[in-house]
C-alpha atoms as a PDB file:
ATOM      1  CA  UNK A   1       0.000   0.000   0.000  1.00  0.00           C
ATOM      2  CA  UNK A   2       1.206   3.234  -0.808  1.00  0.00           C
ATOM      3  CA  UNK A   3       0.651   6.776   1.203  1.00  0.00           C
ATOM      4  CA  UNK A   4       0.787   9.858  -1.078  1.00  0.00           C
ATOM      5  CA  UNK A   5       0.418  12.917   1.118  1.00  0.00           C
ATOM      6  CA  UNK A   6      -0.412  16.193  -0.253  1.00  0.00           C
ATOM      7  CA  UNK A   7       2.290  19.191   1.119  1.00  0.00           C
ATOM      8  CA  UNK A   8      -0.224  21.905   1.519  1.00  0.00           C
ATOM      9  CA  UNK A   9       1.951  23.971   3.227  1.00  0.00           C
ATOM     10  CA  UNK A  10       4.431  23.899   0.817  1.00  0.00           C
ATOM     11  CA  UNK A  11       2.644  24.767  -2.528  1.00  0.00           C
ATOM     12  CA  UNK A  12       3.839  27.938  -3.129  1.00  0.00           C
ATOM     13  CA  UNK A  13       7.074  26.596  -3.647  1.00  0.00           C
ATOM     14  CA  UNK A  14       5.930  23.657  -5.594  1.00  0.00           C
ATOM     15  CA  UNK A  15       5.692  23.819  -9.815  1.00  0.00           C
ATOM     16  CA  UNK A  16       2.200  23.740 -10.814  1.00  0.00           C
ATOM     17  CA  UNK A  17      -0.087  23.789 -13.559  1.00  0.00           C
ATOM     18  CA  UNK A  18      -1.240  27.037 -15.243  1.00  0.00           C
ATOM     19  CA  UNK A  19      -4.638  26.904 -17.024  1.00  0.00           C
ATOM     20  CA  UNK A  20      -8.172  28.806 -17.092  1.00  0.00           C
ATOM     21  CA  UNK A  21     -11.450  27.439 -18.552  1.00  0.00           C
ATOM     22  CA  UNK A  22     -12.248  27.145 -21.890  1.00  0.00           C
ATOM     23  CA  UNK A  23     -13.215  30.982 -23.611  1.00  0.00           C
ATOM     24  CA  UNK A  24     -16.258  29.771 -24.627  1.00  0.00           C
ATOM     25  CA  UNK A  25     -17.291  28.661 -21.178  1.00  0.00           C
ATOM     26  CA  UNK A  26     -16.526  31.594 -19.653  1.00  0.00           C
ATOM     27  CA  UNK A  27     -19.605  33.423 -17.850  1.00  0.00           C
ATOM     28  CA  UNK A  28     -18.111  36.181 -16.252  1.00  0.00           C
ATOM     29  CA  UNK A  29     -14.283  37.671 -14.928  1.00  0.00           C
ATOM     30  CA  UNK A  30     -11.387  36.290 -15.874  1.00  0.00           C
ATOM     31  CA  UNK A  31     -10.514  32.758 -13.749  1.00  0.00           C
ATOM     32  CA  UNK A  32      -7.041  31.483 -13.625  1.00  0.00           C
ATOM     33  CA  UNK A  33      -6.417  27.815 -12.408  1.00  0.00           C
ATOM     34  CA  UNK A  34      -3.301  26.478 -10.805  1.00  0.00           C
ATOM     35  CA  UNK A  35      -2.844  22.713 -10.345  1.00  0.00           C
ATOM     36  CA  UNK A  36      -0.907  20.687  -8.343  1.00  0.00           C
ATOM     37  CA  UNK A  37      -0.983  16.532  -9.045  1.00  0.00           C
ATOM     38  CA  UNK A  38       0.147  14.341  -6.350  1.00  0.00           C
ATOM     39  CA  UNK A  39      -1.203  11.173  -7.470  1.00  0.00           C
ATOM     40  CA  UNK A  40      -1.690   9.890 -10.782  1.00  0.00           C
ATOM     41  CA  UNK A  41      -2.999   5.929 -11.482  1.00  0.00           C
ATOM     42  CA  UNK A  42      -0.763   4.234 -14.171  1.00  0.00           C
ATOM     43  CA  UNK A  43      -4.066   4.124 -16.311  1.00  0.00           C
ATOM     44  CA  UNK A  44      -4.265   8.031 -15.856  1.00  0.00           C
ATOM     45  CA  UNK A  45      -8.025   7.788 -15.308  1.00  0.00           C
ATOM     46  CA  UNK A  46      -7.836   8.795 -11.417  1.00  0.00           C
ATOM     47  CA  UNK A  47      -5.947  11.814 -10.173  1.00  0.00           C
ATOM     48  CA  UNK A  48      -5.652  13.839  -7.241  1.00  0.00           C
ATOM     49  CA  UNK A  49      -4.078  16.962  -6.128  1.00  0.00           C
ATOM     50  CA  UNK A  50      -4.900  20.456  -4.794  1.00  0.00           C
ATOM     51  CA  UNK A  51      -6.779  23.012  -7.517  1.00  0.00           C
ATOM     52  CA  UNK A  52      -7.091  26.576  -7.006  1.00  0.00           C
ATOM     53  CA  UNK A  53      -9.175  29.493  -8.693  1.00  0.00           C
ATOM     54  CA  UNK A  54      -9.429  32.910  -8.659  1.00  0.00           C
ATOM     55  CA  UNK A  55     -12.365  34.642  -9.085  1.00  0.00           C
ATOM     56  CA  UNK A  56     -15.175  34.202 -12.574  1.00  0.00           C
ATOM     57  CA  UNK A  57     -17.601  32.197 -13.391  1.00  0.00           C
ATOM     58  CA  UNK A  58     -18.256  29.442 -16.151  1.00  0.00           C
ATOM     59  CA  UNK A  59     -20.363  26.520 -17.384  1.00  0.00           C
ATOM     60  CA  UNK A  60     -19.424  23.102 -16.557  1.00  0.00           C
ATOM     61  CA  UNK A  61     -19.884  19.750 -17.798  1.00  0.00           C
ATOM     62  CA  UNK A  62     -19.444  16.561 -16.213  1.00  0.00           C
ATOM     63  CA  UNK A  63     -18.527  13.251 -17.602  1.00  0.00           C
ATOM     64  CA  UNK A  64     -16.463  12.154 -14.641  1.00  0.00           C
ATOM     65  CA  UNK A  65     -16.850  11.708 -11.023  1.00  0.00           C
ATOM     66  CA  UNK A  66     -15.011  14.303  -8.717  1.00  0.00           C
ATOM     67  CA  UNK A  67     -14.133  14.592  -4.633  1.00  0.00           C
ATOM     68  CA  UNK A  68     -13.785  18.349  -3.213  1.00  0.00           C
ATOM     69  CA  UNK A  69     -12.833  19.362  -0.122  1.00  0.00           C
ATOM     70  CA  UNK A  70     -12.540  22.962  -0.150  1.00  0.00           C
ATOM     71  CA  UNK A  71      -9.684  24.559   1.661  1.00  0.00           C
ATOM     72  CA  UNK A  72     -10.445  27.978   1.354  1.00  0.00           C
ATOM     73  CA  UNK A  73     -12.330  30.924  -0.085  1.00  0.00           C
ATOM     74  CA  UNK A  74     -16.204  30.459  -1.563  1.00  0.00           C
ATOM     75  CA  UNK A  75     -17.534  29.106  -4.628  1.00  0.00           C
ATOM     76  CA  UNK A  76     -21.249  28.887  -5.957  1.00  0.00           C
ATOM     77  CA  UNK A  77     -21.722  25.640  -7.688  1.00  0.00           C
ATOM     78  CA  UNK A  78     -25.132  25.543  -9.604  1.00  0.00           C
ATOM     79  CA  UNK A  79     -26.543  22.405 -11.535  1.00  0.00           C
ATOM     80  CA  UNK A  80     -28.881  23.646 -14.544  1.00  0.00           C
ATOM     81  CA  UNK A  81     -32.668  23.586 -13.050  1.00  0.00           C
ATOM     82  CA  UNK A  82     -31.541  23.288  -9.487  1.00  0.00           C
ATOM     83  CA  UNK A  83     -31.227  26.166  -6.337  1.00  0.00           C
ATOM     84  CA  UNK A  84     -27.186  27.374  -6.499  1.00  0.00           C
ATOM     85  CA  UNK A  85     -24.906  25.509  -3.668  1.00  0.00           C
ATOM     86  CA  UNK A  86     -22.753  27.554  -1.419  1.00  0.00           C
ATOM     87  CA  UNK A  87     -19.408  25.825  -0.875  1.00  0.00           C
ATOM     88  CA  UNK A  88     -16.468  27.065   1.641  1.00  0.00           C
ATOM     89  CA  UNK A  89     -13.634  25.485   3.732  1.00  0.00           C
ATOM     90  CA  UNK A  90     -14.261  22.530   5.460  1.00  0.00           C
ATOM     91  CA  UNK A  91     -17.078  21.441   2.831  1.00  0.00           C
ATOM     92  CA  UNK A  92     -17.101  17.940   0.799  1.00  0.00           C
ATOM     93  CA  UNK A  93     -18.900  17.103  -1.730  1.00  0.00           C
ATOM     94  CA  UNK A  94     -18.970  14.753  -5.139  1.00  0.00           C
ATOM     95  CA  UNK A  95     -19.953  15.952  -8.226  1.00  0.00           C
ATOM     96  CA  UNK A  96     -20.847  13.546 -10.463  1.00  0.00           C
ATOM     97  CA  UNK A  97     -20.925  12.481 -14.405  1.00  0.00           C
ATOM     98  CA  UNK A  98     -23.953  14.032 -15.534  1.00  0.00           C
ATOM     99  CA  UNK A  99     -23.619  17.132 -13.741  1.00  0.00           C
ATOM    100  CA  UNK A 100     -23.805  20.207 -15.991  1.00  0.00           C
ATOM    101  CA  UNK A 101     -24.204  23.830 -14.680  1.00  0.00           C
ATOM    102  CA  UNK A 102     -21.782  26.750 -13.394  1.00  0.00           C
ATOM    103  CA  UNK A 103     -19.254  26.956 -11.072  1.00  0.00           C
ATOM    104  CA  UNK A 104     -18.544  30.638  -9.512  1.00  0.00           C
ATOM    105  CA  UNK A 105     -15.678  31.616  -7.524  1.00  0.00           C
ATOM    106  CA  UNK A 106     -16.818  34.501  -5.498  1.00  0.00           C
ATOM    107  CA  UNK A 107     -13.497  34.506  -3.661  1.00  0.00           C
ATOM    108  CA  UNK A 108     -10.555  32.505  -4.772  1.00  0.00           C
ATOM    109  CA  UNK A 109     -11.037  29.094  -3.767  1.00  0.00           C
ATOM    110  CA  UNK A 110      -8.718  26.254  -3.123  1.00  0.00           C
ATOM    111  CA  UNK A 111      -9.292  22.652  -2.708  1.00  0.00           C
ATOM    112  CA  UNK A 112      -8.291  18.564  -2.774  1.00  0.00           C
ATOM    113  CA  UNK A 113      -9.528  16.936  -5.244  1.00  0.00           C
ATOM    114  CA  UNK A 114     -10.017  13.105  -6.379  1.00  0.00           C
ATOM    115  CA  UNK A 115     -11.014  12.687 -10.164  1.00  0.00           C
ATOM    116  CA  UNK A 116     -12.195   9.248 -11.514  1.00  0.00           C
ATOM    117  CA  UNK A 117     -12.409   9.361 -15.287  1.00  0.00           C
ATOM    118  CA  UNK A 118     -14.835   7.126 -17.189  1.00  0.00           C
END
């Protein structure tokens, strides 16, 4: 058995991913992502790490199933046709494949994730 630990308090000194969401996505602001991957399966269909985001909004689409545990800051997650979810440190939740509607950072927002592609 193996024990990957995530070094929160080292991240800032830790290379990371750059990215943003797609343009076309893109509901309001300007979001910027940064990634860091801890674990990776051999198959590369389940990762984890720590994701962060600063503030914007934009559409998402779910085909896989995702574990948050928010660190920090706020986030609205909305499904289409459903009441808009307040998230903040210390919350956990699962999104799962199917789930399409926006996420918001209202202030930048950190958290662990686990991913499990299809």
């Amino acid at each position: 058995m193996t024990l990957v630990r995530f070094p929160l308090g080292e991240l800032e000194r830790l290379p990371f991913e750059a990215g943003a969401p797609a343009s076309e996505r893109v509901v309001s602001g300007a979001p910027a992502f940064r990634t860091w991957t801890f674990e990776e399966s051999a198959d590369g269909k389940t990762f984890a790490g720590v994701w962060e985001s600063t503030p914007g909004k934009w559409r998402i689409v779910y085909d896989e199933w995702e574990y948050c545990s928010i660190l920090s800051g706020v986030s609205i997650v909305a499904r289409e046709g459903e009441p808009p979810q307040r998230v903040s440190a210390g919350e956990a939740f699962v999104l799962q494949p199917g789930f399409v509607g926006t996420w918001e950072v209202v202030e930048t927002t950190r958290k662990l994730f686990v991913v499990r592609l299809p």
